[in-house]
Protein backbone atom coordinates (compact mmCIF):
# COMPACT_ATOMS: atom_id res chain seq x y z
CA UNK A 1 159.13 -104.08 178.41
CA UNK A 2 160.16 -100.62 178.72
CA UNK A 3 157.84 -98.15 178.28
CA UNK A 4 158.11 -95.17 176.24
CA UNK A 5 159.24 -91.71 176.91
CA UNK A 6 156.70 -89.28 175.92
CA UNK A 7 158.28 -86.91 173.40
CA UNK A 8 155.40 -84.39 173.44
CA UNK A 9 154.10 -83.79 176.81
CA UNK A 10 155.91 -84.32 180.11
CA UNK A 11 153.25 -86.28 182.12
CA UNK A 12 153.06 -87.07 186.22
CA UNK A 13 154.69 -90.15 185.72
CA UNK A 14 157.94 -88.15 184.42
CA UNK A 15 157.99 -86.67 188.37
CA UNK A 16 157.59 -89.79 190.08
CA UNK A 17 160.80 -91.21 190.97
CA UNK A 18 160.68 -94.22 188.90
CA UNK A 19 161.65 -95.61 185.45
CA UNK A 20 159.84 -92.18 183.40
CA UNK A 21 161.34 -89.77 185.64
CA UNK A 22 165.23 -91.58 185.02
CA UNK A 23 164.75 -92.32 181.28
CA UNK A 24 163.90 -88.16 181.16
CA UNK A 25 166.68 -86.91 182.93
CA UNK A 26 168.89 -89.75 181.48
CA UNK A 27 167.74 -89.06 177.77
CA UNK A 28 166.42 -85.93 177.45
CA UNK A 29 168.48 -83.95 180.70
CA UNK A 30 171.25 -85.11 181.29
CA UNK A 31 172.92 -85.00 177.17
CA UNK A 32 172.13 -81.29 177.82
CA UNK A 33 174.79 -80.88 180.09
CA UNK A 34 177.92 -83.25 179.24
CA UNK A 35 180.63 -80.62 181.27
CA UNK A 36 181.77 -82.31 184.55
CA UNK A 37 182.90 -79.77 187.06
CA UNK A 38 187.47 -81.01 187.41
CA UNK A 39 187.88 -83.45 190.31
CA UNK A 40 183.90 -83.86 191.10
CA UNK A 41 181.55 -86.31 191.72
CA UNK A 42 178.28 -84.90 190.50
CA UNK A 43 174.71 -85.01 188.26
CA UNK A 44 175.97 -88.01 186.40
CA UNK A 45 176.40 -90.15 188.81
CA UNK A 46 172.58 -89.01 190.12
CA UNK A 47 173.19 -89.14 193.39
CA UNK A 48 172.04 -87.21 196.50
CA UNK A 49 174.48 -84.78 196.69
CA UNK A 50 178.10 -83.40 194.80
CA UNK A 51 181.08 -83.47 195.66
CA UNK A 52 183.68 -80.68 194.75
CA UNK A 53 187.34 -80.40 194.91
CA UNK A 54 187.57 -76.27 194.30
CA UNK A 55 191.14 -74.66 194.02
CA UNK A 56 191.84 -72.76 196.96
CA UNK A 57 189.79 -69.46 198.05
CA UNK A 58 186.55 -68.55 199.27
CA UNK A 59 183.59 -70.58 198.75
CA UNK A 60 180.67 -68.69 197.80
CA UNK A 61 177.00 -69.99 197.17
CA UNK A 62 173.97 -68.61 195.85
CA UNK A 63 170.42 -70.13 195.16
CA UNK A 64 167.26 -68.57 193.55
CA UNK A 65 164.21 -69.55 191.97
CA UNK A 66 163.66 -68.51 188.42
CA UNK A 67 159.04 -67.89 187.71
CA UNK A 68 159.40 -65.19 185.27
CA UNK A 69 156.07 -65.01 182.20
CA UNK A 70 156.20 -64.74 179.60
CA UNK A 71 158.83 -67.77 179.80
CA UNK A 72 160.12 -66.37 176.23
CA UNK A 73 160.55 -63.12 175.58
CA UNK A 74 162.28 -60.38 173.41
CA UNK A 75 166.03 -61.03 174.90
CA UNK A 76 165.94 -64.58 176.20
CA UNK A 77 163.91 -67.07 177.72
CA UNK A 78 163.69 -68.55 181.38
CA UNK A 79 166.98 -70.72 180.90
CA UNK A 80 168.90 -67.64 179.73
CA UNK A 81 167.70 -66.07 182.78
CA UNK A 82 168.38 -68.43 185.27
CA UNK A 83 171.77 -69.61 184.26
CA UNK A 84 172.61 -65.45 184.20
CA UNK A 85 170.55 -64.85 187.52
CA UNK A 86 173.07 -67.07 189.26
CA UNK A 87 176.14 -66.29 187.38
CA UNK A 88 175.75 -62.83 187.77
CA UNK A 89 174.89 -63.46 191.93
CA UNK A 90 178.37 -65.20 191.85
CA UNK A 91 180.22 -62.61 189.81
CA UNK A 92 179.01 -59.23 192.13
CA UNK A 93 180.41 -61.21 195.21
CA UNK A 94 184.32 -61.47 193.22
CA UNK A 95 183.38 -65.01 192.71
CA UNK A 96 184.32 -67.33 189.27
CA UNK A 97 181.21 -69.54 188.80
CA UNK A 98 182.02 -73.05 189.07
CA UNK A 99 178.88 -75.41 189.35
CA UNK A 100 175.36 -74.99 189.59
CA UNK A 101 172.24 -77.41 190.42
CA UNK A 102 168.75 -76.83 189.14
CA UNK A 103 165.93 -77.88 190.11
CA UNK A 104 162.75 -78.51 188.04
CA UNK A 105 159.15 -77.94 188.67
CA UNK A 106 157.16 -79.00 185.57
CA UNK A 107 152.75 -78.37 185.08
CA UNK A 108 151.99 -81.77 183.91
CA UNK A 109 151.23 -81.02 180.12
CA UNK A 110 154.35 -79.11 179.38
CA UNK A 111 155.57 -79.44 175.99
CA UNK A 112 158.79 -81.44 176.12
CA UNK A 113 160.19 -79.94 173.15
CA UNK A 114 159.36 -76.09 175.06
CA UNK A 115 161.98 -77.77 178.50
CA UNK A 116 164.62 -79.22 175.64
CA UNK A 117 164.48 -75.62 174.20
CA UNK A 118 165.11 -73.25 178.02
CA UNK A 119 167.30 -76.02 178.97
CA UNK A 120 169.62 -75.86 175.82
CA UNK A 121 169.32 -72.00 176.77
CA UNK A 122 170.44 -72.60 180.16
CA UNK A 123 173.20 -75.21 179.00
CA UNK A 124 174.67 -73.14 176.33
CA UNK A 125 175.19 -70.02 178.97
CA UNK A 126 176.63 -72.61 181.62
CA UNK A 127 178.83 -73.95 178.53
CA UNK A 128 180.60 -70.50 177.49
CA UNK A 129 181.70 -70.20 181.21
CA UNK A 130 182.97 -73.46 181.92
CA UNK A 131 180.26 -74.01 184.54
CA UNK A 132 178.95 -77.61 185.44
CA UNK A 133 175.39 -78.66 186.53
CA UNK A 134 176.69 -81.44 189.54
CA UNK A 135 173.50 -82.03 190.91
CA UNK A 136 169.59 -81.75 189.96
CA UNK A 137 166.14 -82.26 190.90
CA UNK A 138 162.92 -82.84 189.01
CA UNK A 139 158.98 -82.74 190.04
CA UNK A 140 156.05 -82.65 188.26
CA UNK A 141 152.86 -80.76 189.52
CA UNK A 142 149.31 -81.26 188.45
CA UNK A 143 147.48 -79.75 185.68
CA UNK A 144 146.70 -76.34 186.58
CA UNK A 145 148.85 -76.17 189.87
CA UNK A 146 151.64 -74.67 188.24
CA UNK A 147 151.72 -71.51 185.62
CA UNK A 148 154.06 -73.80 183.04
CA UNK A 149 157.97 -74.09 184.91
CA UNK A 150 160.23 -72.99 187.39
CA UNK A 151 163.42 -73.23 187.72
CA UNK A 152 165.42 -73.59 191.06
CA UNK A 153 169.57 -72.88 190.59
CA UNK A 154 172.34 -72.98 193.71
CA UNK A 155 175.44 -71.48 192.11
CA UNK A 156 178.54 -72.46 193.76
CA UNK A 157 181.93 -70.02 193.32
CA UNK A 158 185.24 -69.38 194.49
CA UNK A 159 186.83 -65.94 195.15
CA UNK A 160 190.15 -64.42 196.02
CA UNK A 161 188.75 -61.79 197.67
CA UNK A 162 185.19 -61.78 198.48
CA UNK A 163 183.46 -58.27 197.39
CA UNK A 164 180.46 -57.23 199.49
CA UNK A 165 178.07 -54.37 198.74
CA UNK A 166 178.69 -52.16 201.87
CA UNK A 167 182.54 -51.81 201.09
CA UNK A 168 182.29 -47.76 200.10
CA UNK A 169 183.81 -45.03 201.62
CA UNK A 170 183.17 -41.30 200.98
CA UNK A 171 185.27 -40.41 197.79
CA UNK A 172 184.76 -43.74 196.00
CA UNK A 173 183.06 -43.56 192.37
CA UNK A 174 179.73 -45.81 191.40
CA UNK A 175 180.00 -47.11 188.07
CA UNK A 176 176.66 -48.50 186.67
CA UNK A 177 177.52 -51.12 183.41
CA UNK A 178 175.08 -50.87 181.00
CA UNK A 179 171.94 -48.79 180.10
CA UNK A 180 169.16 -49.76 183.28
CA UNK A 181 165.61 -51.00 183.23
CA UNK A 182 166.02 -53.16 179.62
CA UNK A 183 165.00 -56.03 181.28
CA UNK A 184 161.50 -55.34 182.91
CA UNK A 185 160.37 -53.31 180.19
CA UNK A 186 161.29 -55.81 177.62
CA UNK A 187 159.39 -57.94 180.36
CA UNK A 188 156.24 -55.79 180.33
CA UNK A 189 156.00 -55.04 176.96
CA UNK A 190 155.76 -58.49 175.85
CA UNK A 191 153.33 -59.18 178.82
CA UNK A 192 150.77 -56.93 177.85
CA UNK A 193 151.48 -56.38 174.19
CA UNK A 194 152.62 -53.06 174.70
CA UNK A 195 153.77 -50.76 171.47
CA UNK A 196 157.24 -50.32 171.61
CA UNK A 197 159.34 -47.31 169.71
CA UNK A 198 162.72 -48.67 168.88
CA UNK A 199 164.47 -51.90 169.48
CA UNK A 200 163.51 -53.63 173.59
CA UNK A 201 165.08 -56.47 174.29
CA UNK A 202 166.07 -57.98 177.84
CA UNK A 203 169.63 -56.87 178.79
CA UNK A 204 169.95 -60.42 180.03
CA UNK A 205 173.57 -61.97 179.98
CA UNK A 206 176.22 -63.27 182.66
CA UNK A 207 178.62 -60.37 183.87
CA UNK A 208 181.25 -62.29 185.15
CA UNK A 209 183.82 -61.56 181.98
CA UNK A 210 183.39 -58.06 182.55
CA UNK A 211 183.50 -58.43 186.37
CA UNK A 212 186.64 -60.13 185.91
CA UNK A 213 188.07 -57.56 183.68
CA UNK A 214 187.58 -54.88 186.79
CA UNK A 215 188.40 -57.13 189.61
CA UNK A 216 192.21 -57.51 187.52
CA UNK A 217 192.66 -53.75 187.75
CA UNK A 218 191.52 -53.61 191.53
CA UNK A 219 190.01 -50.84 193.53
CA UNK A 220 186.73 -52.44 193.66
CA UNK A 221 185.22 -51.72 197.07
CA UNK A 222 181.42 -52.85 196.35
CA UNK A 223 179.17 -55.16 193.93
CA UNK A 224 175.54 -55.10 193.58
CA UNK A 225 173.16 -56.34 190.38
CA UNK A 226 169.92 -54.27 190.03
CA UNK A 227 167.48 -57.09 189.78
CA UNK A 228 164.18 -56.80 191.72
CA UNK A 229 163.65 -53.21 192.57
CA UNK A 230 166.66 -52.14 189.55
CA UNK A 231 169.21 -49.30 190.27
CA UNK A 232 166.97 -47.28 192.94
CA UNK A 233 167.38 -50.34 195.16
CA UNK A 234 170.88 -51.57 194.85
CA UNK A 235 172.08 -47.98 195.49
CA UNK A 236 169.74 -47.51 198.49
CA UNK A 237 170.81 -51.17 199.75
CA UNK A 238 174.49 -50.40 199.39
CA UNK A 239 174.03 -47.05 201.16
CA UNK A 240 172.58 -48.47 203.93
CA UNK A 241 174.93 -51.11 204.78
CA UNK A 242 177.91 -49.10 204.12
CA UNK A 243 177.05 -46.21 206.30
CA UNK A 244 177.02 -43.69 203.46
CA UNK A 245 175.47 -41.30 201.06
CA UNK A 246 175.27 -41.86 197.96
CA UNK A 247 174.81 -39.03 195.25
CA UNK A 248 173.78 -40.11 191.22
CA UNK A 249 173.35 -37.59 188.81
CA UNK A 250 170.25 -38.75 186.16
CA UNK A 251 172.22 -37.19 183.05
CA UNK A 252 174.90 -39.84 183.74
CA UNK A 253 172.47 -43.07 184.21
CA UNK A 254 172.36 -44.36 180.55
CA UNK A 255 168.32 -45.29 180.04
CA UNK A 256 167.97 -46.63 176.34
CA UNK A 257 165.69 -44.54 174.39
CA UNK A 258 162.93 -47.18 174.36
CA UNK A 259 162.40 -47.56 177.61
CA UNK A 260 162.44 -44.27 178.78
CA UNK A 261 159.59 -43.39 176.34
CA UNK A 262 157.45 -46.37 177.69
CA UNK A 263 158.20 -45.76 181.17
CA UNK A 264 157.06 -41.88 180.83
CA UNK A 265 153.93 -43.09 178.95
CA UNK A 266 153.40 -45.65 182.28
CA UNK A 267 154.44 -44.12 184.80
CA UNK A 268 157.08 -45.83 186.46
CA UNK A 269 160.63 -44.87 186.55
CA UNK A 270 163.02 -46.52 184.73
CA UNK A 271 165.98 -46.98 187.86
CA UNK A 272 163.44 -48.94 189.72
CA UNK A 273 163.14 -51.91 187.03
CA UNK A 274 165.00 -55.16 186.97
CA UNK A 275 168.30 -55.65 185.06
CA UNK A 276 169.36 -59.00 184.16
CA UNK A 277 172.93 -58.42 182.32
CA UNK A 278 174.17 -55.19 184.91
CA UNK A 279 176.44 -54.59 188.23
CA UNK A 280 176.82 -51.85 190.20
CA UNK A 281 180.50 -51.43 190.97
CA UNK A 282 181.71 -48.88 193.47
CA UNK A 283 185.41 -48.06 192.93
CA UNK A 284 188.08 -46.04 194.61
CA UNK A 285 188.88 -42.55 193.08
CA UNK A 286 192.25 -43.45 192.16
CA UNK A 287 190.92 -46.67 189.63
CA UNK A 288 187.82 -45.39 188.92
CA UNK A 289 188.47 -44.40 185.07
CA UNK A 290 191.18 -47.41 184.66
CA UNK A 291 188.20 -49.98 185.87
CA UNK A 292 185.64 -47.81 183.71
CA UNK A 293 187.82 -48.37 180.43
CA UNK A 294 188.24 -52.31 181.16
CA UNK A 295 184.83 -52.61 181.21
CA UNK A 296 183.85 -51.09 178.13
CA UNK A 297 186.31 -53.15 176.71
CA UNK A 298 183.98 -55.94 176.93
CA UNK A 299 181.23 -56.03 174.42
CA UNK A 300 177.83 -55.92 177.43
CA UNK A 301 180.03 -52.96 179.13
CA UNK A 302 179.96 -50.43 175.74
CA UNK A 303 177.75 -48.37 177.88
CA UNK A 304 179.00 -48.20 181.45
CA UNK A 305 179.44 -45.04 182.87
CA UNK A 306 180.13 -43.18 186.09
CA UNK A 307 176.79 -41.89 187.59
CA UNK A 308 178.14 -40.58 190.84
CA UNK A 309 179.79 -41.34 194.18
CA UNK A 310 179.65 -41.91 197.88
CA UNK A 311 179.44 -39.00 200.29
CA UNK A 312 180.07 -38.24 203.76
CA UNK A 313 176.48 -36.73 203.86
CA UNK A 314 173.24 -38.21 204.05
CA UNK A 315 174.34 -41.99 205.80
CA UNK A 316 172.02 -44.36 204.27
CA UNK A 317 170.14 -41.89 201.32
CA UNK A 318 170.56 -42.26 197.93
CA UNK A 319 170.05 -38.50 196.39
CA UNK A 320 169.42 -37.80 192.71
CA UNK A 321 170.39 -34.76 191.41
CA UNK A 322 167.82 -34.18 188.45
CA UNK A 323 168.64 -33.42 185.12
CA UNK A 324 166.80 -29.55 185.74
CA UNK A 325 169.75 -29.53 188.70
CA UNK A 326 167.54 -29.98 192.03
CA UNK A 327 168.17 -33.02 193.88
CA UNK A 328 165.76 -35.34 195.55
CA UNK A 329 165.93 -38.36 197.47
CA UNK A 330 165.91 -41.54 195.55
CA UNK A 331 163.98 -43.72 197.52
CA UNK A 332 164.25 -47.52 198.06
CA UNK A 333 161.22 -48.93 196.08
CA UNK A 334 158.65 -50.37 198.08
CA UNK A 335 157.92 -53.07 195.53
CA UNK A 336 159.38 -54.50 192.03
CA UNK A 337 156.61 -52.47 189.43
CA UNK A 338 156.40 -55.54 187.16
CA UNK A 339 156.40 -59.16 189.17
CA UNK A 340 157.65 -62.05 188.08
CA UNK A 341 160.34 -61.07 186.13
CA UNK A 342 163.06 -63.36 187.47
């Protein structure tokens, strides 16, 4: 006699390798995620591995762990965020998502309906792309060993022409997509119950359309997205590596009204928190305002805009030139100010 699936609490059993743990990913998994990556051998078959047969180009492959708390908050939820997380890893590197594993880590005691719910977030992001899960993993951990779920992702994507972030040469233009810092605000707020002025939601969405709209036009020379440690540390990180300065002017970095009230009343400055749904793009001169205007043709790049460019100065410094006109260095942040955001 088979016994029954628990349809309210995901117990140890459901991590254990035997009938439980197949009947869950079989009934309550797998249904989640019916696209099958063309010409592969993947997560329904439940086997040890996947097998792909990509088109031809560059291979490119990502992974990242996904413990952000709350796991729902204004914006998304932790599926939303770690089908983007490893979209958007793919996308900054020129690369078309194509598959992605996850991994699950479950506190025995979660609430079944809670992983249906972030899973159907992380399937219906997955879906819009034309993205297959090919292979999985689930465990269960004890009451109390684990703060709810995390979720583990390896994206898998191909490229024409693989874009790295220390491609920039003095002269080219850094184009920032999208207001900066939504994300761990909208993070903190709903954390610590923080009063908010104005709308704050999680910028939170895959950029590959809108990378795909600039990579068409060419030019592009560099791709970073401001997670952990936001603009300040994708600038200073593709500084570094690229051998360059890199001057920003903070009247052209679009910060939503909302956050830059709460980050004023905090504290903390808004280009060192996480973005979820943003890339840094640095372009040559010469496509700059072409690959600007294809952007904002896509609905998350309204508010892209040019906030400066790479100098000959300075090798490895970011400088800000302030909106008063003096100019400072922008440092690379030691730390993320709000953990567990991604």
């Amino acid at each position: 006699m088979r016994r029954p699936l628990s349809e309210e609490r995901i117990t140890g059993l459901h991590g254990a390798g035997g009938e439980l743990m197949q009947r869950l990913i079989a009934e309550v998994i797998l249904p989640l995620f019916p696209l099958k990556s063309a010409g592969s051998l993947g997560l329904e078959a439940l086997d040890d591995g996947a097998v792909l047969s990509l088109p031809q180009g560059h291979v490119v492959v990502t992974t990242d762990s996904h413990v952000v708390k709350p796991l729902e908050f204004p914006g998304g939820d932790i599926g939303v965020l770690a089908a983007c997380g490893t979209i958007n890893d793919l996308a900054v590197m020129g690369a078309r998502p194509v598959a992605v594993t996850l991994g699950l880590v479950v506190e025995e005691g979660f609430p079944t309906a809670e992983l249906v719910r972030y899973l159907g977030s992380f399937a219906e992001i997955l879906g819009e792309l034309g993205v297959a899960v090919v292979a999985g993993d689930t465990k269960v951990m004890g009451k109390g060993e684990l703060d709810g779920l995390v979720l583990h992702t390896t994206g898998i994507g191909v490229a024409e022409r693989v874009i790295p972030d220390a491609g920039l040469e003095p002269g080219d233009l850094i184009i920032v997509t999208g207001s900066v810092g939504d994300h761990g605000m909208a993070i903190l707020a709903a954390r610590e119950g923080l009063p908010v002025e104005g709308e704050l939601e999680s910028d939170v969405a895959p950029v590959w359309p809108l990378v795909e709209r600039a990579l068409r036009i060419g030019g592009i020379k560099a791709m970073k997205d401001p997670t952990r440690g936001g603009l300040a540390a994708s600038l200073n990180e593709m500084a570094r590596k690229s051998g360059v300065g890199i001057l920003v002017r903070e009247a052209m970095i679009p910060v939503r009204p909302a956050v830059k009230g709460l980050a004023e009343l905090l504290g903390i400055s808004p280009l060192n928190l996480a973005c979820e749904g943003r890339a840094v793009i640095g372009v040559s001169p010469d496509r700059a305002e072409e690959v600007l205007s294809a952007i904002r043709e896509d609905p998350l790049g309204h508010g892209a805009a040019i906030i400066g460019e790479a100098i000959g100065e300075y090798p490895g410094k970011v400088i800000l030139e302030t909106g008063v006109g003096g100019r400072r260095y922008l440092e690379m942040p030691v730390g993320d100010p709000v953990p567990r955001i991604c």
